[in-house]
Protein backbone atom coordinates (compact mmCIF):
# COMPACT_ATOMS: atom_id res chain seq x y z
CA UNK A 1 0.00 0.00 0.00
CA UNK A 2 1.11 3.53 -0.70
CA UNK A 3 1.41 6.94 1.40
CA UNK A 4 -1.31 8.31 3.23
CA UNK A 5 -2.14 11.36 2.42
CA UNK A 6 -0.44 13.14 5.43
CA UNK A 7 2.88 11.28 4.96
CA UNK A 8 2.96 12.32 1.14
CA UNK A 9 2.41 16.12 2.14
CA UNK A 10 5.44 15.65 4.82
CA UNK A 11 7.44 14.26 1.99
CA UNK A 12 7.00 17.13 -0.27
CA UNK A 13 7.34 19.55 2.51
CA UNK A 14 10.91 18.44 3.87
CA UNK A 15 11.96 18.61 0.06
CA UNK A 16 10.62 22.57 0.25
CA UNK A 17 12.50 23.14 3.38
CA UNK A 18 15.83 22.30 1.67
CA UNK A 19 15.41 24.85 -0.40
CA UNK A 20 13.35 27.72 0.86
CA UNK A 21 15.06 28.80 4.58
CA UNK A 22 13.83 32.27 6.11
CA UNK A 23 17.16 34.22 6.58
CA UNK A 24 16.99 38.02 8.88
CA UNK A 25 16.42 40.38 5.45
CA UNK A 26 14.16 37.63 3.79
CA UNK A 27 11.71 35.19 6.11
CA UNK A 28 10.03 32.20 5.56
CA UNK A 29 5.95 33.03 4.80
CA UNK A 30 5.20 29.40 6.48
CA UNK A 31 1.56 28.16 5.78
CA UNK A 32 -0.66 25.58 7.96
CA UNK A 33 -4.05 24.60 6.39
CA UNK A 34 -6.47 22.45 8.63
CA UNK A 35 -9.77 21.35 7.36
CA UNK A 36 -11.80 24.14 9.00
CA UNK A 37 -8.68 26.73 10.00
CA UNK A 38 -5.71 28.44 8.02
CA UNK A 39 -2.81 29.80 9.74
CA UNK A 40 0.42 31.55 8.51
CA UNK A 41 3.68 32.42 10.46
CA UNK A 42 6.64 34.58 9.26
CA UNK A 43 9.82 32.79 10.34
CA UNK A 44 13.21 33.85 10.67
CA UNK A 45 14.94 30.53 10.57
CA UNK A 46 18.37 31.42 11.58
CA UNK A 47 17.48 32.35 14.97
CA UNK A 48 14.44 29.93 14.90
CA UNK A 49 11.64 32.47 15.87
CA UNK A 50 8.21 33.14 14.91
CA UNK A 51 8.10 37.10 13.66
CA UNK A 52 5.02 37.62 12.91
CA UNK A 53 1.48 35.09 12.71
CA UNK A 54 -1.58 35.78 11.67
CA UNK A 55 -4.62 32.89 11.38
CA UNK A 56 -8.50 32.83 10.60
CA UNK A 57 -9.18 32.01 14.23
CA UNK A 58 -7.79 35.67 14.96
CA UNK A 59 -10.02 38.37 16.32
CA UNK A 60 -9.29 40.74 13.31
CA UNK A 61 -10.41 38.21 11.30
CA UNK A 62 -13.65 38.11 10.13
CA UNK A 63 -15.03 34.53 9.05
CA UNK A 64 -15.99 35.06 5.20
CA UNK A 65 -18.43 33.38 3.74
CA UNK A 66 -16.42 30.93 2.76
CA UNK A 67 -12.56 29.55 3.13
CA UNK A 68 -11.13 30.73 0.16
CA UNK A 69 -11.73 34.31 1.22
CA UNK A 70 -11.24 33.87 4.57
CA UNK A 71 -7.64 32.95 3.25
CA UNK A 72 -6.95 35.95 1.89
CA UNK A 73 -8.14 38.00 4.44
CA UNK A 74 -5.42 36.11 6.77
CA UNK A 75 -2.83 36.91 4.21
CA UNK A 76 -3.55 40.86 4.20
CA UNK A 77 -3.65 40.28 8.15
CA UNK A 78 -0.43 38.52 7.93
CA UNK A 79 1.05 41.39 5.54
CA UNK A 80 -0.02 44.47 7.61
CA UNK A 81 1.74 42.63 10.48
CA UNK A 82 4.96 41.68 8.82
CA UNK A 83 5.03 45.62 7.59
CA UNK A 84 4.13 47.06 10.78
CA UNK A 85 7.58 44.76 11.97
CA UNK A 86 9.62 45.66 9.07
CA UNK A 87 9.53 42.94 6.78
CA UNK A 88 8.41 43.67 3.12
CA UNK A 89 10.27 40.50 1.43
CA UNK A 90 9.66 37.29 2.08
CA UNK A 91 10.24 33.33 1.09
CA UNK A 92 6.90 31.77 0.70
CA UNK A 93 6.57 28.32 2.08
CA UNK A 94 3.66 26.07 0.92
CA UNK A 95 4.06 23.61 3.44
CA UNK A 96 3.73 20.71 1.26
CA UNK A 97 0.48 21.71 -0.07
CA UNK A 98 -0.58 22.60 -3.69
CA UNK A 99 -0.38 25.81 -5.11
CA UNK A 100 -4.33 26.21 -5.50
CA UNK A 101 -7.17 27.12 -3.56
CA UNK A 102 -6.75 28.16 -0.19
CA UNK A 103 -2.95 28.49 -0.40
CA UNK A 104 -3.33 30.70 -3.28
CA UNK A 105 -5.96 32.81 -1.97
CA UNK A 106 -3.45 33.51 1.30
CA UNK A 107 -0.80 33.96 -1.26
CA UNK A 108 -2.45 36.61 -3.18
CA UNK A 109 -3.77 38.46 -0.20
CA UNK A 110 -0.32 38.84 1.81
CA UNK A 111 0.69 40.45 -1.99
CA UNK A 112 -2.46 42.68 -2.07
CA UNK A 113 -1.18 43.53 1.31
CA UNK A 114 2.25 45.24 0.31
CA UNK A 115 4.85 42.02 0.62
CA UNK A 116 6.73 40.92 -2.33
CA UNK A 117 7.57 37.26 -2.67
């Protein structure tokens, strides 16, 4: 029998992490997706610490009508943060998931929001 689906998406994620690290001038835009929640966390990973997080269970965050939007609201939420702290570049980190759909939509709204990945 093959991977489960959680094992494959670990698989694919350490293969990410050799290649996208979140350095002092340019952190790692890390995103979590659960089947009800979205989260995101900027991450510098040389000094291992979470600069900035922002998720849809977050009391500036209206819940949208649906997820998809919801995402994107988290990923302005995540930008104003990360701007207010004095990041405006970033590495964006999947997390093993596709590029589509909720990931996308968090994507696009952190770049609606003024960082540039």
């Amino acid at each position: 029998m093959g991977l489960s689906k959680e094992e494959r998406r670990l698989r694919i994620r350490r293969r990410i992490r050799k290649t996208v690290s979140g350095t002092a001038n340019a952190p790692r835009l890390s995103v979590f997706r659960s089947n009800k929640e979205i989260y995101a966390q900027v991450i510098d990973d040389t000094t291992g610490k979470t600069l900035v997080a922002a998720s849809s269970r977050d009391k500036g965050v209206d819940a949208q009508e649906n997820k998809q939007l919801t995402a994107t609201a988290v990923g302005k939420s995540v930008a104003e943060k990360a701007i207010a702290a004095g990041i405006s570049v970033v590495r964006f980190d999947r997390g093993g998931y596709l590029y589509h759909g909720r990931v996308k939509s968090l994507a696009d709204g952190a770049r609606e929001g003024g960082l540039k990945f």
